[in-house]
N, C-alpha and C. Protein backbone atom coordinates (compact mmCIF):
# COMPACT_ATOMS: atom_id res chain seq x y z
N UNK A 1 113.96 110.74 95.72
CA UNK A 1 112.94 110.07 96.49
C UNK A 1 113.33 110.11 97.96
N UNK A 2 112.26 110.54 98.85
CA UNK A 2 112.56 110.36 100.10
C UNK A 2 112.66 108.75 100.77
N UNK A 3 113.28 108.74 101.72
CA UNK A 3 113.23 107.46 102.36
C UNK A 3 114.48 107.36 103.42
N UNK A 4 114.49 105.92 104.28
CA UNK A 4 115.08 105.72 105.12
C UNK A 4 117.03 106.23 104.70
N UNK A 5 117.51 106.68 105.32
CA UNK A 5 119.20 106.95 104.36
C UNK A 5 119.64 107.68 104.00
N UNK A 6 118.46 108.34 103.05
CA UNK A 6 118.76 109.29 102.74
C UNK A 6 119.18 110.91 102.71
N UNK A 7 119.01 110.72 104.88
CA UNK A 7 119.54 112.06 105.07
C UNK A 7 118.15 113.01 105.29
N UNK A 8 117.14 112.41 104.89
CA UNK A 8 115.57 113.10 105.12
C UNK A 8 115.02 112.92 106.47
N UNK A 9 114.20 114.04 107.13
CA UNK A 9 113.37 113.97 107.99
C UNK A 9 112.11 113.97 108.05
N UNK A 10 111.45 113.37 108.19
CA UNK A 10 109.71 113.12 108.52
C UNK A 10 108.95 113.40 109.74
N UNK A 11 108.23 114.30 109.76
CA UNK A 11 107.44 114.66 110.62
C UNK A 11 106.46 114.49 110.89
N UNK A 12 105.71 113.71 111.84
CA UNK A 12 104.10 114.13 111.48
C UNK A 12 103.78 114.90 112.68
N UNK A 13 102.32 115.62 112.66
CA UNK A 13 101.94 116.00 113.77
C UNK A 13 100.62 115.97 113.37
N UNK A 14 100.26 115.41 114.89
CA UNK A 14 98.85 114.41 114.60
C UNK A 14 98.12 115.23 116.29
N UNK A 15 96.30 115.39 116.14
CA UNK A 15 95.72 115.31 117.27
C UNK A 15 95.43 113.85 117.20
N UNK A 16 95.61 113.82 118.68
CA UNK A 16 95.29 111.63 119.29
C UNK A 16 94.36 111.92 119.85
N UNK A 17 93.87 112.99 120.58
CA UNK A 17 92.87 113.07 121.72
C UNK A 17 91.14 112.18 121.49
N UNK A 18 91.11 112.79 119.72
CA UNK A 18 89.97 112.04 118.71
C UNK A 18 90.23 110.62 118.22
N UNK A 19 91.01 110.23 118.62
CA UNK A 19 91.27 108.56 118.22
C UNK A 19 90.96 107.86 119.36
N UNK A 20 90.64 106.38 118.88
CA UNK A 20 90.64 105.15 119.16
C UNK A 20 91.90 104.91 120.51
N UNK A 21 91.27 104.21 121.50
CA UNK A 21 92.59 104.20 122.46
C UNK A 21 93.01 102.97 121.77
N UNK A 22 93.33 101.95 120.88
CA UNK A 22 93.86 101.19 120.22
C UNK A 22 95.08 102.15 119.49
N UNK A 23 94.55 103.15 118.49
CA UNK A 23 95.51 103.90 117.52
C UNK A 23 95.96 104.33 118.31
N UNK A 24 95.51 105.34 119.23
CA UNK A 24 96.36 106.14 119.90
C UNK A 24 98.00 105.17 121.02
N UNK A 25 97.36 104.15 121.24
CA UNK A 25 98.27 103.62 121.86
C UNK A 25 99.58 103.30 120.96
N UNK A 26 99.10 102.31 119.77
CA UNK A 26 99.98 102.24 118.87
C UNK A 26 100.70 103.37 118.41
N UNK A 27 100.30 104.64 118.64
CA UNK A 27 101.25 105.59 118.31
C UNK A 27 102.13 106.37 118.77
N UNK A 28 101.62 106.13 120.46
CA UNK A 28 102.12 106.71 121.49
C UNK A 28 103.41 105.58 121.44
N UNK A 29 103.40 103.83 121.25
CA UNK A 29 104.39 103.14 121.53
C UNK A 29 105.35 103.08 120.80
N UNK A 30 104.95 103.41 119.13
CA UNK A 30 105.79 103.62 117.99
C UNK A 30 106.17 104.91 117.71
N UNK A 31 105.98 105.69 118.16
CA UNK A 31 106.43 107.60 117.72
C UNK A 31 107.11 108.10 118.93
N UNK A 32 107.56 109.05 118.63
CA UNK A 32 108.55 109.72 119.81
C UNK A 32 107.54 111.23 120.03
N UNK A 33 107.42 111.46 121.33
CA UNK A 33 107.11 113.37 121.21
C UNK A 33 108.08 113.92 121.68
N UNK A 34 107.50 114.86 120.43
CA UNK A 34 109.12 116.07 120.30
C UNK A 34 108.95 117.41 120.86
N UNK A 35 107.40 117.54 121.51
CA UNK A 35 107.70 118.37 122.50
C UNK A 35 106.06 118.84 122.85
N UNK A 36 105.86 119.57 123.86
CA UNK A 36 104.47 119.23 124.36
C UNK A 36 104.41 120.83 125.32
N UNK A 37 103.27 121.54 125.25
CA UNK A 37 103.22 122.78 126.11
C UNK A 37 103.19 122.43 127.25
N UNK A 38 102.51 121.49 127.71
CA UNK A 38 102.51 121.14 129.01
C UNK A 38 102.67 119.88 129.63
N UNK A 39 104.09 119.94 129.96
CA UNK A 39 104.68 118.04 130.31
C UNK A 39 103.55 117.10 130.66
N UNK A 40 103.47 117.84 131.59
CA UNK A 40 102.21 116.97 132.68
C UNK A 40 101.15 116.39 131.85
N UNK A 41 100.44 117.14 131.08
CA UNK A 41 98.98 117.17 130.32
C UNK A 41 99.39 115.77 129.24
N UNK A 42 100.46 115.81 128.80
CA UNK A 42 101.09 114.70 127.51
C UNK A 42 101.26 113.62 128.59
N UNK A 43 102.01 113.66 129.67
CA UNK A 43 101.99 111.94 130.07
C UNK A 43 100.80 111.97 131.06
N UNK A 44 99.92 112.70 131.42
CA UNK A 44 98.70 112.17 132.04
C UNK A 44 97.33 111.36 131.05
N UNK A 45 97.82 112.19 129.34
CA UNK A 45 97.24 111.78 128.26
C UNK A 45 97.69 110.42 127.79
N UNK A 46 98.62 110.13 127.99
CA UNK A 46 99.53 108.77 127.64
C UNK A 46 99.32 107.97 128.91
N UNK A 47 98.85 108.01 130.10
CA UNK A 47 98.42 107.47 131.00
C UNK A 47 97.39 106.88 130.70
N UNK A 48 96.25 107.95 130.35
CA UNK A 48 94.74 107.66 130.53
C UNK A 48 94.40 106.58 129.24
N UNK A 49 95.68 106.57 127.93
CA UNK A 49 96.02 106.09 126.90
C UNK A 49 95.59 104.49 127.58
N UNK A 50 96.88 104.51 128.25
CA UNK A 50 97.25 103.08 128.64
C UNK A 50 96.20 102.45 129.10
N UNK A 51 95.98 103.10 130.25
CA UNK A 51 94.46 102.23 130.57
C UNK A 51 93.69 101.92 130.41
N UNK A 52 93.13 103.27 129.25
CA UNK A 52 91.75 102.66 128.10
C UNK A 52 92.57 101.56 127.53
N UNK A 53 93.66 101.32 127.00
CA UNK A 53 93.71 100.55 126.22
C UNK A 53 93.93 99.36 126.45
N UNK A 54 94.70 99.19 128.14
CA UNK A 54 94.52 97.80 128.69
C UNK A 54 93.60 97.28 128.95
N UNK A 55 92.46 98.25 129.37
CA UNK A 55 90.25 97.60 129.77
C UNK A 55 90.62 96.99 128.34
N UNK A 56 90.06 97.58 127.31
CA UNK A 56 90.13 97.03 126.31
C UNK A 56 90.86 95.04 125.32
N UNK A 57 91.67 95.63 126.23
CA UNK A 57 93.08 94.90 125.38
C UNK A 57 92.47 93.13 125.27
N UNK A 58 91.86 93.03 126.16
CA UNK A 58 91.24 91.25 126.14
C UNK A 58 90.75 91.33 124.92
N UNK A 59 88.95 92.34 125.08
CA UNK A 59 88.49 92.22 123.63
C UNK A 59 89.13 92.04 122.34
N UNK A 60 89.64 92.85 122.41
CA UNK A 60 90.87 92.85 121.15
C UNK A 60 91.32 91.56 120.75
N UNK A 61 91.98 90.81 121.84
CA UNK A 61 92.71 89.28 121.97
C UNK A 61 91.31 88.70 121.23
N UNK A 62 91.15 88.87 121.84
CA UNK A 62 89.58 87.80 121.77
C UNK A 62 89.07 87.36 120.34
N UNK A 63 89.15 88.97 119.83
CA UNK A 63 88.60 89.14 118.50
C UNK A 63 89.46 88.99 116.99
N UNK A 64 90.46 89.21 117.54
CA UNK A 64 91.68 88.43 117.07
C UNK A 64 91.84 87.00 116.49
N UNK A 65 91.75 85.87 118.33
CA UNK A 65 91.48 84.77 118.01
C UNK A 65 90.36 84.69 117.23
N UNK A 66 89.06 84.89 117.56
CA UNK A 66 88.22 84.42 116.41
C UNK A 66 88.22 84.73 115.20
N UNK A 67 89.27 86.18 114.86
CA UNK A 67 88.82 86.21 113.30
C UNK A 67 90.18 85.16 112.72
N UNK A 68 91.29 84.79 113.48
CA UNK A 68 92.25 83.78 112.68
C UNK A 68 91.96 82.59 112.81
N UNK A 69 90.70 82.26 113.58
CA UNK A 69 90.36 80.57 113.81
C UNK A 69 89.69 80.76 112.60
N UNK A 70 88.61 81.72 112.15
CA UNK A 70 87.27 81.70 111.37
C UNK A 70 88.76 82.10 109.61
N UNK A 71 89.29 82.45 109.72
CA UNK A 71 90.79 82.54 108.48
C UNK A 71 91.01 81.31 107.90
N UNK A 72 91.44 80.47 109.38
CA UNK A 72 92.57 79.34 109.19
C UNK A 72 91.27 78.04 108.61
N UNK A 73 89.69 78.17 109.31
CA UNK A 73 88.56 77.27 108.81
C UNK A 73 87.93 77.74 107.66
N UNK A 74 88.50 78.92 106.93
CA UNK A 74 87.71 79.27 105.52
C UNK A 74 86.36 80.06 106.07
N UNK A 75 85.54 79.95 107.34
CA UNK A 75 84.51 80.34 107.40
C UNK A 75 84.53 81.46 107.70
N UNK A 76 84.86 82.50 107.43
CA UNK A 76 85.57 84.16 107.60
C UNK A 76 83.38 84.89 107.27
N UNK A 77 83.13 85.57 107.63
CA UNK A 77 81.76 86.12 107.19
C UNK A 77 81.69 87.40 107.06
């Protein structure tokens, strides 16, 4: 069985360009790149990442709080 220890490597290789600037962020903050044709093009992409995803980032909060207030009151819909 593969897994953490055991001496195994895991790879993925993923297009982000078609994702969500939510996923994509989360993956850009949790994954490493292991290598890119063109430096520039990967952190101007991880730039443009960030920023969609900070406009964003309130909503998110937002929607958050209301779905664990509407959790914690049973009234979930």
């Amino acid at each position: 069985m593969d897994g953490p220890g055991d001496g195994s490597t895991r790879v993925a290789v993923a297009a982000l360009n078609r994702l969500g600037s939510a996923i994509r962020h989360a993956i850009l903050r949790d994954a490493r790149l292991l290598w890119a044709r063109i430096p520039e093009t990967a952190a101007d992409f991880a730039a443009r990442t960030l920023k969609e995803y900070l406009a964003l980032k309130p909503y998110l909060d937002r929607y958050d709080r209301d779905l664990f207030r509407q959790a914690a009151t049973g009234s979930l819909r």
